[in-house]
Protein backbone atom coordinates (compact mmCIF):
# COMPACT_ATOMS: atom_id res chain seq x y z
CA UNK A 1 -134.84 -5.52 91.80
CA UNK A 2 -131.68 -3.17 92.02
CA UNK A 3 -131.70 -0.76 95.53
CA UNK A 4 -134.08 -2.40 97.39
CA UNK A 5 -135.34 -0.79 100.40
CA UNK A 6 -133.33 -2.10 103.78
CA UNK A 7 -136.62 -4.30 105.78
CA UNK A 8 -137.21 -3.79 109.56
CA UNK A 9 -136.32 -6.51 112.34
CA UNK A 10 -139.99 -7.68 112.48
CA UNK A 11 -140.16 -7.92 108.40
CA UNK A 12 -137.34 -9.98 108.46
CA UNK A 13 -138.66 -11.90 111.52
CA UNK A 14 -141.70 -12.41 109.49
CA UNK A 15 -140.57 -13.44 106.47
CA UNK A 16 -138.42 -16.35 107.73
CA UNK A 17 -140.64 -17.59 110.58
CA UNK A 18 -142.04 -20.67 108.06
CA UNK A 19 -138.30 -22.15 108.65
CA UNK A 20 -139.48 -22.61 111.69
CA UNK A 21 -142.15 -25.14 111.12
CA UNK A 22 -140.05 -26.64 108.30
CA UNK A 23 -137.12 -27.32 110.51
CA UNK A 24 -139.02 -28.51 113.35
CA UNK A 25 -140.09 -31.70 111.05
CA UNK A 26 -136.55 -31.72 110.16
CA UNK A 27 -136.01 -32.16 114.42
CA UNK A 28 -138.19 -34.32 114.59
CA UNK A 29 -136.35 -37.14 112.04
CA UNK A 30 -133.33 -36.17 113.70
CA UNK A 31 -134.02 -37.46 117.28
CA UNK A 32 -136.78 -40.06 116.53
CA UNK A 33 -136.34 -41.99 112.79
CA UNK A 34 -133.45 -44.07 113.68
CA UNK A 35 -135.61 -45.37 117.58
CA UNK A 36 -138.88 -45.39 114.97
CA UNK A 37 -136.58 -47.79 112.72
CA UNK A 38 -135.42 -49.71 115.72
CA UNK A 39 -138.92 -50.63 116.68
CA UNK A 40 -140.06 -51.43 113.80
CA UNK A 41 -137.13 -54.24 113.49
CA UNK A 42 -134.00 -52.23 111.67
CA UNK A 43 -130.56 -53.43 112.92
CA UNK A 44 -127.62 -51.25 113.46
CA UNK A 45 -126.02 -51.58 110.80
CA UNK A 46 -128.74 -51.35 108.55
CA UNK A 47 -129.39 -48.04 109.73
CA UNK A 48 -127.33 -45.68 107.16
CA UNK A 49 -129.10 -47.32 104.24
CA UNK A 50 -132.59 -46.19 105.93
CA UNK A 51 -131.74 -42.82 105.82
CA UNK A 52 -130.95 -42.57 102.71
CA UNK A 53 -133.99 -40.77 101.70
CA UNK A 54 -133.22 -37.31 102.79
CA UNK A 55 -129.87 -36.82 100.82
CA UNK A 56 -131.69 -38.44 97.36
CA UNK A 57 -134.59 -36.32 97.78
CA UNK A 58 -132.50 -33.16 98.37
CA UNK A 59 -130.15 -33.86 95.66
CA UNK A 60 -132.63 -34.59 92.89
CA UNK A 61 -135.32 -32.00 94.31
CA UNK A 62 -133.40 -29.28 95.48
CA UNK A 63 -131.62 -28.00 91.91
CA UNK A 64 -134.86 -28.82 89.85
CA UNK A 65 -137.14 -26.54 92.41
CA UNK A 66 -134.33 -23.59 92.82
CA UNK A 67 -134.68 -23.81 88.96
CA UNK A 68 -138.19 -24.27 88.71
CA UNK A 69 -138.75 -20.56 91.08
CA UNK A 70 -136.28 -18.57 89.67
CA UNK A 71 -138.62 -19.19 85.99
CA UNK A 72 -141.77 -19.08 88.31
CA UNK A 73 -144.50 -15.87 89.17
CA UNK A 74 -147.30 -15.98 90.53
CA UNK A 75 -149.64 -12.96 90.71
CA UNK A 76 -151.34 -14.21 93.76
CA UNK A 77 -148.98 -16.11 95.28
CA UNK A 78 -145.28 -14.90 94.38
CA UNK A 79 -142.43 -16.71 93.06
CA UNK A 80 -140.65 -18.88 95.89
CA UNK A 81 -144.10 -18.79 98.28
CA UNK A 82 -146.10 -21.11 96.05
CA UNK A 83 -142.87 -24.01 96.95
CA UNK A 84 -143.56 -23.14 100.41
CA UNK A 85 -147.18 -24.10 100.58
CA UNK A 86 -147.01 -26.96 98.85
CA UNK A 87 -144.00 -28.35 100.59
CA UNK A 88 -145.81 -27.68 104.33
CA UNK A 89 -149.17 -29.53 103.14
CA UNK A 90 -147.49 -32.59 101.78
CA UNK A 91 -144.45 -32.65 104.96
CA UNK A 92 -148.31 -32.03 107.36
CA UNK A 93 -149.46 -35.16 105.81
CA UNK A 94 -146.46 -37.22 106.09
CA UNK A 95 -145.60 -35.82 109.84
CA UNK A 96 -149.18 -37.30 111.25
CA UNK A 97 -148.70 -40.78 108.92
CA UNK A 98 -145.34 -41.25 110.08
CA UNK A 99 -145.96 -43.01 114.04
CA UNK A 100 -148.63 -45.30 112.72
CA UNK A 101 -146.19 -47.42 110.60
CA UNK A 102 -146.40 -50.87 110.66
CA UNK A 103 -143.64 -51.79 109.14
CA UNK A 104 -140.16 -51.06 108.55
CA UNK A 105 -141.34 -50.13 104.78
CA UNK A 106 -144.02 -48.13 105.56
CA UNK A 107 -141.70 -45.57 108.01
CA UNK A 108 -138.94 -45.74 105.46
CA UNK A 109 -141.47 -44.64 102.41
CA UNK A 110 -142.90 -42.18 104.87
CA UNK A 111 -139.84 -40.70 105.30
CA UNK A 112 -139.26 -40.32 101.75
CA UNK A 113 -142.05 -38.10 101.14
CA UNK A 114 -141.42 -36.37 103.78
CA UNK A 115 -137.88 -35.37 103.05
CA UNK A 116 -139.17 -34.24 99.50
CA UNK A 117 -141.78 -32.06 100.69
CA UNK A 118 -139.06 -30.63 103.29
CA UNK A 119 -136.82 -30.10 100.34
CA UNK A 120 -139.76 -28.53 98.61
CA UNK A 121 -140.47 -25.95 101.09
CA UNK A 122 -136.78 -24.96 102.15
CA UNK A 123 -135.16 -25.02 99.06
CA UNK A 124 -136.43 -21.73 97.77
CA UNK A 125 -136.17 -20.32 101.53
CA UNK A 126 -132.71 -19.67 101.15
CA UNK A 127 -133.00 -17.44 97.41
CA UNK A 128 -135.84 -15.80 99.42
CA UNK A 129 -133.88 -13.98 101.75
CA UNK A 130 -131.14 -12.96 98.81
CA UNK A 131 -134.30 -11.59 96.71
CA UNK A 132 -136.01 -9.57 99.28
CA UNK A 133 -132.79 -7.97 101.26
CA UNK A 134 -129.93 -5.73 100.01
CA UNK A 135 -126.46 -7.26 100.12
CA UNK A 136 -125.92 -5.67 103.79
CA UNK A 137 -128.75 -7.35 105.26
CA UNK A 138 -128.37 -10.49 103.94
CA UNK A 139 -126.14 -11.56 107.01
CA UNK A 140 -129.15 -10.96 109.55
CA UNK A 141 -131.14 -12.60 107.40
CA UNK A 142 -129.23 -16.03 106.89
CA UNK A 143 -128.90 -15.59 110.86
CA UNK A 144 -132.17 -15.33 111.00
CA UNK A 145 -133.24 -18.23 109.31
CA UNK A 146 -130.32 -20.28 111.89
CA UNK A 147 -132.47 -18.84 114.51
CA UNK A 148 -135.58 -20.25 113.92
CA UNK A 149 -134.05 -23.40 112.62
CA UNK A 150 -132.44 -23.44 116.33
CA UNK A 151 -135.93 -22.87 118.10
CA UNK A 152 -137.90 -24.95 115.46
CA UNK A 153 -135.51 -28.05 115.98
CA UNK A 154 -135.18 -27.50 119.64
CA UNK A 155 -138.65 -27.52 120.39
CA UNK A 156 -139.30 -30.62 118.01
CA UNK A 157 -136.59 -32.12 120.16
CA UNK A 158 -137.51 -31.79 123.55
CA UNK A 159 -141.68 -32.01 123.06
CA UNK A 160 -141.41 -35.47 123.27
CA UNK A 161 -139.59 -35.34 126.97
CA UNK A 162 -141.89 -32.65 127.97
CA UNK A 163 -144.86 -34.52 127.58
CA UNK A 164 -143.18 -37.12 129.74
CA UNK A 165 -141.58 -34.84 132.58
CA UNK A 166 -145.56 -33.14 132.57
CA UNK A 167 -146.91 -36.06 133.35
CA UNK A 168 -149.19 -36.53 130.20
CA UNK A 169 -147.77 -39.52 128.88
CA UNK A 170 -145.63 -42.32 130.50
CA UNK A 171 -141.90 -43.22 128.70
CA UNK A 172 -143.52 -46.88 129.04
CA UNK A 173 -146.48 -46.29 126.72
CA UNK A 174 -146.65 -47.85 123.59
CA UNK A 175 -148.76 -48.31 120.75
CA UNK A 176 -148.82 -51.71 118.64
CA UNK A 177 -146.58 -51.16 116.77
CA UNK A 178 -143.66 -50.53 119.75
CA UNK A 179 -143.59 -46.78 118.78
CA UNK A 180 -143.79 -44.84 121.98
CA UNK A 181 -147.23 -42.86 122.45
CA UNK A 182 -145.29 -39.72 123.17
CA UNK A 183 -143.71 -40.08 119.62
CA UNK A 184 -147.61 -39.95 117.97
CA UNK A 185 -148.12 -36.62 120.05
CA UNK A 186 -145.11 -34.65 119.25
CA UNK A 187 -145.09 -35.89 115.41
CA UNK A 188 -149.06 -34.59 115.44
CA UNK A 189 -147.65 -31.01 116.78
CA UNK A 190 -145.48 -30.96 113.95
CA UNK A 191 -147.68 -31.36 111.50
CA UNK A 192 -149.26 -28.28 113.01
CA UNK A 193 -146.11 -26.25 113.37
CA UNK A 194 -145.53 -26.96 109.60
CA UNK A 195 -148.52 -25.29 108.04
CA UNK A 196 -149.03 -23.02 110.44
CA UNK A 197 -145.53 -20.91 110.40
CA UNK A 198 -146.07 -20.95 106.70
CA UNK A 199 -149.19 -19.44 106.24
CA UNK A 200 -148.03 -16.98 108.34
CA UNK A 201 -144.70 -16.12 106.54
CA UNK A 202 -146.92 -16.14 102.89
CA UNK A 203 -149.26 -13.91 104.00
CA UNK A 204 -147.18 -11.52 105.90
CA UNK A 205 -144.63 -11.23 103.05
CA UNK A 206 -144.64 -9.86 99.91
CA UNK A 207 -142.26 -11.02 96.70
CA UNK A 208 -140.96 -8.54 94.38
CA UNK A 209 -142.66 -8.58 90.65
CA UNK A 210 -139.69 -9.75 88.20
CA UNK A 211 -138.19 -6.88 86.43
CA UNK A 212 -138.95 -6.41 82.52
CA UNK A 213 -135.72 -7.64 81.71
CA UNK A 214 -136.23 -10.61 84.34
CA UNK A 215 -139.97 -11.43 82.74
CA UNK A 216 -138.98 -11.39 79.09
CA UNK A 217 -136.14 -13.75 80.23
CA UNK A 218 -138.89 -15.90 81.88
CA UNK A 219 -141.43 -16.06 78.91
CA UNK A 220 -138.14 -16.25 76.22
CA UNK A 221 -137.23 -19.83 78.35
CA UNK A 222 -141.02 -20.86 78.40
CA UNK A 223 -141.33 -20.07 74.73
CA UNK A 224 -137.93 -22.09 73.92
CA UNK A 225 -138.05 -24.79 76.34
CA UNK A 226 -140.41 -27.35 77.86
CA UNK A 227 -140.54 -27.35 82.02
CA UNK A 228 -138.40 -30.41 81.74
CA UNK A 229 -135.50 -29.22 79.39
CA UNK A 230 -135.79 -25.95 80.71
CA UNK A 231 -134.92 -26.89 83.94
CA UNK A 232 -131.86 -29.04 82.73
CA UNK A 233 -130.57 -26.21 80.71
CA UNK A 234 -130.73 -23.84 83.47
CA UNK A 235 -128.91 -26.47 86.08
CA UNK A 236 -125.90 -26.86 83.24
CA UNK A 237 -125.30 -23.48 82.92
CA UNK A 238 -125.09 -23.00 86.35
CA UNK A 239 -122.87 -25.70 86.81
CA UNK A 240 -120.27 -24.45 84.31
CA UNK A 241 -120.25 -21.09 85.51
CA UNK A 242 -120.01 -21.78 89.23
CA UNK A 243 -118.18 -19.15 91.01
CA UNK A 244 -114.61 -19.90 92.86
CA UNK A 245 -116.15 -19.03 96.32
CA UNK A 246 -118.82 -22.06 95.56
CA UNK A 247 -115.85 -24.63 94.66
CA UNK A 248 -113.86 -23.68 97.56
CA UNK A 249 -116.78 -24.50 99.98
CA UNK A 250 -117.42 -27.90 98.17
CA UNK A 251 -114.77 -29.74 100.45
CA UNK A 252 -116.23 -27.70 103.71
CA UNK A 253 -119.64 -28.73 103.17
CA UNK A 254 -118.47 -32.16 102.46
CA UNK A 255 -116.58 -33.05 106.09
CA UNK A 256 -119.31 -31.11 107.96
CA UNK A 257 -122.54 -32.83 106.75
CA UNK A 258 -120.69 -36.14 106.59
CA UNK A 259 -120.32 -35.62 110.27
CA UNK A 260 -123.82 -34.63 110.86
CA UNK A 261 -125.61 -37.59 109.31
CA UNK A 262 -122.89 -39.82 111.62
CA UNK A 263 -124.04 -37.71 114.87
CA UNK A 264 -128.12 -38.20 113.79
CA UNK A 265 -127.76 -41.55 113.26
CA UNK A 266 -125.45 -42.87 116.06
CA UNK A 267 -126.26 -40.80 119.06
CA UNK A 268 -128.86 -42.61 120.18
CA UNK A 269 -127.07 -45.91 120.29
CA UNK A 270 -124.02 -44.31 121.51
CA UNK A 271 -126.01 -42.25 124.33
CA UNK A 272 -127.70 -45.92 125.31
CA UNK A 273 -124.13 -47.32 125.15
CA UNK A 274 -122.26 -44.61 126.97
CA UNK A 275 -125.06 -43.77 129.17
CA UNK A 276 -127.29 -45.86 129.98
CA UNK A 277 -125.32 -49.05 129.27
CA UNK A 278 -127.60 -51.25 127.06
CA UNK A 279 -127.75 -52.42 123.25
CA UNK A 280 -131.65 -53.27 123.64
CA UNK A 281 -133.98 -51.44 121.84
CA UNK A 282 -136.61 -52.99 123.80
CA UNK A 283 -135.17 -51.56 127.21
CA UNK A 284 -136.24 -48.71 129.01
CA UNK A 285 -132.77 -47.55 128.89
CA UNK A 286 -132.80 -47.43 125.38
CA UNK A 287 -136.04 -45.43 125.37
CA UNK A 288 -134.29 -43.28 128.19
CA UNK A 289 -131.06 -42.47 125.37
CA UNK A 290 -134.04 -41.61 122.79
CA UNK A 291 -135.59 -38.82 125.27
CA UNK A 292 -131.76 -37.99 126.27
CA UNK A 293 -130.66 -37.37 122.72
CA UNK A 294 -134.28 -35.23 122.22
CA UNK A 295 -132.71 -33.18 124.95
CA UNK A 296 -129.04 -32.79 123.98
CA UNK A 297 -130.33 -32.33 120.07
CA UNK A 298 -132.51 -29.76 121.80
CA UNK A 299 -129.72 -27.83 123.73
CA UNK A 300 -127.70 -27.54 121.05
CA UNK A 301 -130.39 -26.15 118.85
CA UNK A 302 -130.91 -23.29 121.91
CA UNK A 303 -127.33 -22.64 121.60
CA UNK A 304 -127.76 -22.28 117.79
CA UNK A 305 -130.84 -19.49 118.19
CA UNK A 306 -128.96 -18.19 120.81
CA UNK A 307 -125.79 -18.28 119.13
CA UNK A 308 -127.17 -16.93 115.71
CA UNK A 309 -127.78 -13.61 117.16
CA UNK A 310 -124.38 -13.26 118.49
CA UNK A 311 -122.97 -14.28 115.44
CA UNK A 312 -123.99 -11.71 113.84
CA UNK A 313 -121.74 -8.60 114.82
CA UNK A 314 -118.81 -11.34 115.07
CA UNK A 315 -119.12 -12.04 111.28
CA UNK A 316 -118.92 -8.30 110.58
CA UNK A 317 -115.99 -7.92 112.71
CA UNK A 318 -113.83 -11.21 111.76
CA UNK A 319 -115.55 -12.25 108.44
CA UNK A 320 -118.01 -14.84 107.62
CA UNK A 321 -115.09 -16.91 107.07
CA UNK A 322 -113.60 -16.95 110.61
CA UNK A 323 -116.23 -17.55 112.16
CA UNK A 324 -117.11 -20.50 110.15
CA UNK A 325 -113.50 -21.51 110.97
CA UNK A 326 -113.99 -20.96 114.94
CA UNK A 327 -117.39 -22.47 115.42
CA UNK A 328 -116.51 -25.56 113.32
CA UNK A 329 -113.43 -26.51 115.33
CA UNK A 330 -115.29 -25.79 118.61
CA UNK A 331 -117.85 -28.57 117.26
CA UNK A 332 -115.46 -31.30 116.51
CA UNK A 333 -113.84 -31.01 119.12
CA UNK A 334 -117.10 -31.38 121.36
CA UNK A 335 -117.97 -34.44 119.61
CA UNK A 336 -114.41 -35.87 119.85
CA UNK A 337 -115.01 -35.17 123.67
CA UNK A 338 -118.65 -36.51 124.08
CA UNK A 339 -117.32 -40.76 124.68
CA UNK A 340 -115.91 -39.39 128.02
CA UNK A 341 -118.39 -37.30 129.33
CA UNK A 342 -121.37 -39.03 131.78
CA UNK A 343 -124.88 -38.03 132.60
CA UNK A 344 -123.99 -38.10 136.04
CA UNK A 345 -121.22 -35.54 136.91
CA UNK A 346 -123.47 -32.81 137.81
CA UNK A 347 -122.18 -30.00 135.80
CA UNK A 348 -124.81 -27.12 136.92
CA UNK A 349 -127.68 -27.28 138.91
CA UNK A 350 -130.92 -24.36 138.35
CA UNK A 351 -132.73 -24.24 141.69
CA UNK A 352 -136.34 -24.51 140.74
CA UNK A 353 -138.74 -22.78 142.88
CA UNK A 354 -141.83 -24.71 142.39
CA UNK A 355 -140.22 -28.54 142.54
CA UNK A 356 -136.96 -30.54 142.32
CA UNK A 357 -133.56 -28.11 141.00
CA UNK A 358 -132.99 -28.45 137.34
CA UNK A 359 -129.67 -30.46 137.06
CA UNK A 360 -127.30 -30.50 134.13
CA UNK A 361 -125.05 -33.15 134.20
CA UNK A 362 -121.13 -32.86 132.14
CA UNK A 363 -122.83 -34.71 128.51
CA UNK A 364 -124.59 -31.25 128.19
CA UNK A 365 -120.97 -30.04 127.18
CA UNK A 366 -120.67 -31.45 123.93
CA UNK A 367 -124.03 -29.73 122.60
CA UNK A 368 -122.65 -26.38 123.39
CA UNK A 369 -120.20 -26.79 121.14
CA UNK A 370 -122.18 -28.26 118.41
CA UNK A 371 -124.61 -25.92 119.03
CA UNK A 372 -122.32 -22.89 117.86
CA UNK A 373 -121.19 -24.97 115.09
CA UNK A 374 -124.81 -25.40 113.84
CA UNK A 375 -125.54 -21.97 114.07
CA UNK A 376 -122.65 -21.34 111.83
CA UNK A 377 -123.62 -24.08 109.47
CA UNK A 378 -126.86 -22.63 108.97
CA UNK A 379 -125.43 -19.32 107.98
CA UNK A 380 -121.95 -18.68 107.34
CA UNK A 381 -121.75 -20.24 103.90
CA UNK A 382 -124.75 -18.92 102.55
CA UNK A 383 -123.92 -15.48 103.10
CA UNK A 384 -120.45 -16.35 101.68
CA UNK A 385 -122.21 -17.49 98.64
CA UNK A 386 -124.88 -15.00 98.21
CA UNK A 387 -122.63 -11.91 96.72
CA UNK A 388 -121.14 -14.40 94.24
CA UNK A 389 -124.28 -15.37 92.44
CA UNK A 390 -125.84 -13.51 90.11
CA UNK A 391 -129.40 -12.46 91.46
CA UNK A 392 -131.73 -14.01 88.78
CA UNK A 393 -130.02 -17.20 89.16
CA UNK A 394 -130.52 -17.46 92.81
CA UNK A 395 -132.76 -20.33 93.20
CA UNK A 396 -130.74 -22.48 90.70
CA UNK A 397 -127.57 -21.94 92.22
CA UNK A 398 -129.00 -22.17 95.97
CA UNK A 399 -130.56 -25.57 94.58
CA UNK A 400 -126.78 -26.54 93.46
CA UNK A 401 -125.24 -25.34 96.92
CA UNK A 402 -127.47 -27.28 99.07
CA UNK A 403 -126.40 -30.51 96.70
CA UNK A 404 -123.29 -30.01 98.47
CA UNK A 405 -124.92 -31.34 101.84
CA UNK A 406 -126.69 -33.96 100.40
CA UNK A 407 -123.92 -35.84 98.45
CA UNK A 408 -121.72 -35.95 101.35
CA UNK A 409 -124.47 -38.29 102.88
CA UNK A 410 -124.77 -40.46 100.30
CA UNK A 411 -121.43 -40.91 100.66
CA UNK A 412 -121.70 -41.44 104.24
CA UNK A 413 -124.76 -43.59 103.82
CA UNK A 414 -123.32 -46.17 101.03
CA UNK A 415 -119.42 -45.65 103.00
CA UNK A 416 -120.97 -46.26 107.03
CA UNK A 417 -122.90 -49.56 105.38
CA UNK A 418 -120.47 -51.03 103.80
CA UNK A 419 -116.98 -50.55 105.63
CA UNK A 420 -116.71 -47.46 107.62
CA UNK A 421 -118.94 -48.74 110.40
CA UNK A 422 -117.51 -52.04 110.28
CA UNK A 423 -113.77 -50.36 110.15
CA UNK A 424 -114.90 -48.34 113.65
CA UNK A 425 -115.72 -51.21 115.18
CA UNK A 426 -119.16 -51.64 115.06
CA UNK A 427 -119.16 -49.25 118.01
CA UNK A 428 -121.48 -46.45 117.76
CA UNK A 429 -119.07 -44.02 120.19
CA UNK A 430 -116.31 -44.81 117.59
CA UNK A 431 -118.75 -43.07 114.63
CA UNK A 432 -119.37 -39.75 117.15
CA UNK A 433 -115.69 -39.74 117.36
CA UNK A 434 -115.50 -39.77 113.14
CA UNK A 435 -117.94 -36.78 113.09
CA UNK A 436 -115.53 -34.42 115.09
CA UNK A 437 -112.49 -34.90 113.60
CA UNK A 438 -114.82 -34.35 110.45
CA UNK A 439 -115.93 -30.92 111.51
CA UNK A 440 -112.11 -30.06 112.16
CA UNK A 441 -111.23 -30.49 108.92
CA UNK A 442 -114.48 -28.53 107.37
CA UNK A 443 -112.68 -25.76 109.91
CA UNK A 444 -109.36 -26.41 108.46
CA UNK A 445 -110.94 -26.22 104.68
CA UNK A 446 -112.72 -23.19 105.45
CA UNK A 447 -109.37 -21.25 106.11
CA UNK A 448 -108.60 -22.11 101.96
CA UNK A 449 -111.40 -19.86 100.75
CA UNK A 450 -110.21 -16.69 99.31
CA UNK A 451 -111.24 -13.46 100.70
CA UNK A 452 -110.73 -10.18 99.62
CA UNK A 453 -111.44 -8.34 103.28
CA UNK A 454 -113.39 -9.58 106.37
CA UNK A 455 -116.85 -8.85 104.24
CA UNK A 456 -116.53 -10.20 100.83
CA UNK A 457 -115.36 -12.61 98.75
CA UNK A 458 -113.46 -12.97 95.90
CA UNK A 459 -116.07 -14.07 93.02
């Protein structure tokens, strides 16, 4: 639909709160699956391989769905809202199953599904907010979805500590299976969170009907292809027609999620290292570095809803592109800097009127940092993309884009295994250390990509 009508804050606030949900089971994996493997028997250095569900699911779902909505409408339901439902039902499921494995095989197949139906839901998210805004709102939009991925994340991350610090569950209780009790409860109020922010972004939210030309297109593809071959025709056209702007991000997106799948799956080790100076998964110090990285996963996700806002009238000022350059180099650098930064050093302290002062100790530094950095990550490139693609190939080429994140952790999955981790030391500091001086070389790729002014790109 050519001129579409500019949507009001609360539209777009609408529209986009499902990421919410989505991302908070996304938080969830990323503070909890590699402690969840570690009771259930996984070694260190087995740990990679274990996550290798997420980037296979997102690499093999991710282009097939974006190609599978862009040929989809529903009269009822729309054409990237039906992905959504089914994506929060199945990732519901999954999210409640997930704490009563009893087995390392059982967590690791959980997860599986669970990533798909992730993928599911937030594939299409992203072509959603190109189809329903015009070009100049697409920046608040992509901001907007890095805001509730900051507050979905960072509540998934801290629930866990504050059913602790409340007092409703102990940090000693566990069920059978080793898996802490306050793991069951916060993985339950994801499930919730899930279907809930959904339902209320599909009914809120209208699609736009495909245009004549865009629905003779649709039944023309039906009528020549089956689903199957459809889908594979659209995904190699799109791949031979990619635009420059997408090949100059490919080597961005490749040092920045390689360094994020190193920070989710060390910092717990390296926080019970570091911190609280054990390698025992069955110490309480080790369940103390779980509940620590909840809360430094969490800060830096408040940082990132915080930061997405004021983000915003930066990017129109110095270009998407600078401040993808800026916040990327302030996050490697905070990782380089987490090894030598303690949980003691008292770094602020919140008097608290109604019990003991809030106090934030010098490790709270590093999230800052990262937290700007994954507001930027959320955003920046998307919007860079979105005025290159054509707009009834959307979901396709979003599907493509977001390939970019997942092979870099393949990479980093089959690489960490086999002789990266072993190369670092076996030392899980030494992998934190990798993932910044990762990020500052996304920042350093970022300044290759050819702009035409501070707004647009060169397609």
């Amino acid at each position: 639909m050519s001129n579409k009508p500019k949507m009001s804050f609360w539209q777009i606030w609408n529209m986009n709160f499902g990421f919410f949900g989505i991302q908070f089971s996304f938080g969830l994996q990323q503070s909890n699956m590699s402690a969840i493997y570690k009771y259930l028997g996984a070694d260190e250095a087995s740990l990679p391989m274990l996550w290798l569900a997420g980037p296979v699911t997102g690499l093999i779902i991710q282009p097939i769905i974006g190609a599978m909505s862009d040929n989809t409408w529903s009269l009822k339901f729309g054409r990237r809202k039906p992905y959504f439902l089914i994506g929060a039902v199945v990732s519901s499921i999954a999210l409640i199953a997930m704490p009563f494995s009893s087995a390392l095989w059982m967590a690791a197949g959980l997860l599986w599904i669970l990533d798909a139906a992730n993928n599911i839901a937030m594939e299409p998210y992203r072509a959603f907010v190109a189809d329903k805004l015009p070009k100049d709102q697409h920046a608040i939009g992509f901001l907007m979805q890095s805001f509730f991925a900051g507050l979905g994340i960072t509540l998934a991350n801290f629930t866990p500590a504050i059913l602790v610090m409340l007092g409703i569950l102990s940090i000693s209780d566990k069920a059978e299976n080793g898996i802490p009790i306050y793991t069951y409860y916060a993985f339950f109020i994801g499930a919730v969170a899930a279907i809930v922010s959904v339902l209320l972004s599909v009914s809120t939210t209208k699609e736009y009907p495909p245009t004549e030309e865009e629905w003779q297109e649709i039944q023309a593809q039906k009528a020549k292809h089956n689903l199957i071959s459809s889908v594979w025709h659209e995904i190699v056209e799109a791949m031979k027609t990619m635009p420059l702007t997408m090949k100059q991000l490919i080597p961005v997106k490749f040092f920045t999620w390689y360094a994020m799948f190193c920070y989710w799956e060390f910092i717990t080790s390296a926080l019970a290292q570091n911190v609280f100076k054990t390698t025992n998964h069955n110490a309480v110090g080790f369940s103390q570095a779980q509940l620590l990285t909840g809360n430094l996963n969490g800060t830096y996700n408040i940082i990132c809803f915080v930061a997405a806002f004021a983000l915003i009238p930066l990017a129109l000022k110095i270009g998407a592109k600078g401040v993808h350059f800026i916040a990327l180099l302030l996050g490697g650098l905070s990782l380089i800097a987490m090894p030598y930064l303690d949980n003691t050093t008292v770094l602020l302290t919140i008097p608290n009127p109604v019990g003991s002062d809030i106090v934030i100790s010098t490790i709270y530094l590093y999230a800052l940092g990262l937290g700007i950095a994954w507001a930027s990550m959320l955003a920046m490139p998307y919007q860079l993309l979105a005025g290159s693609i054509p707009a009834k190939k959307r979901g396709v080429y979003m599907g493509i884009f977001n390939m970019f994140i997942v092979i870099p952790m393949i990479i980093q999955i089959f690489s960490m295994q086999y002789f990266v981790y072993d190369l670092l030391g076996t030392n899980p500091s030494n992998v934190i250390t990798l993932a910044g001086v990762f990020l500052v070389l996304g920042a350093l790729f970022t300044l290759l990509i050819t702009v035409k002014n501070k707004n647009e790109v060169v397609d």
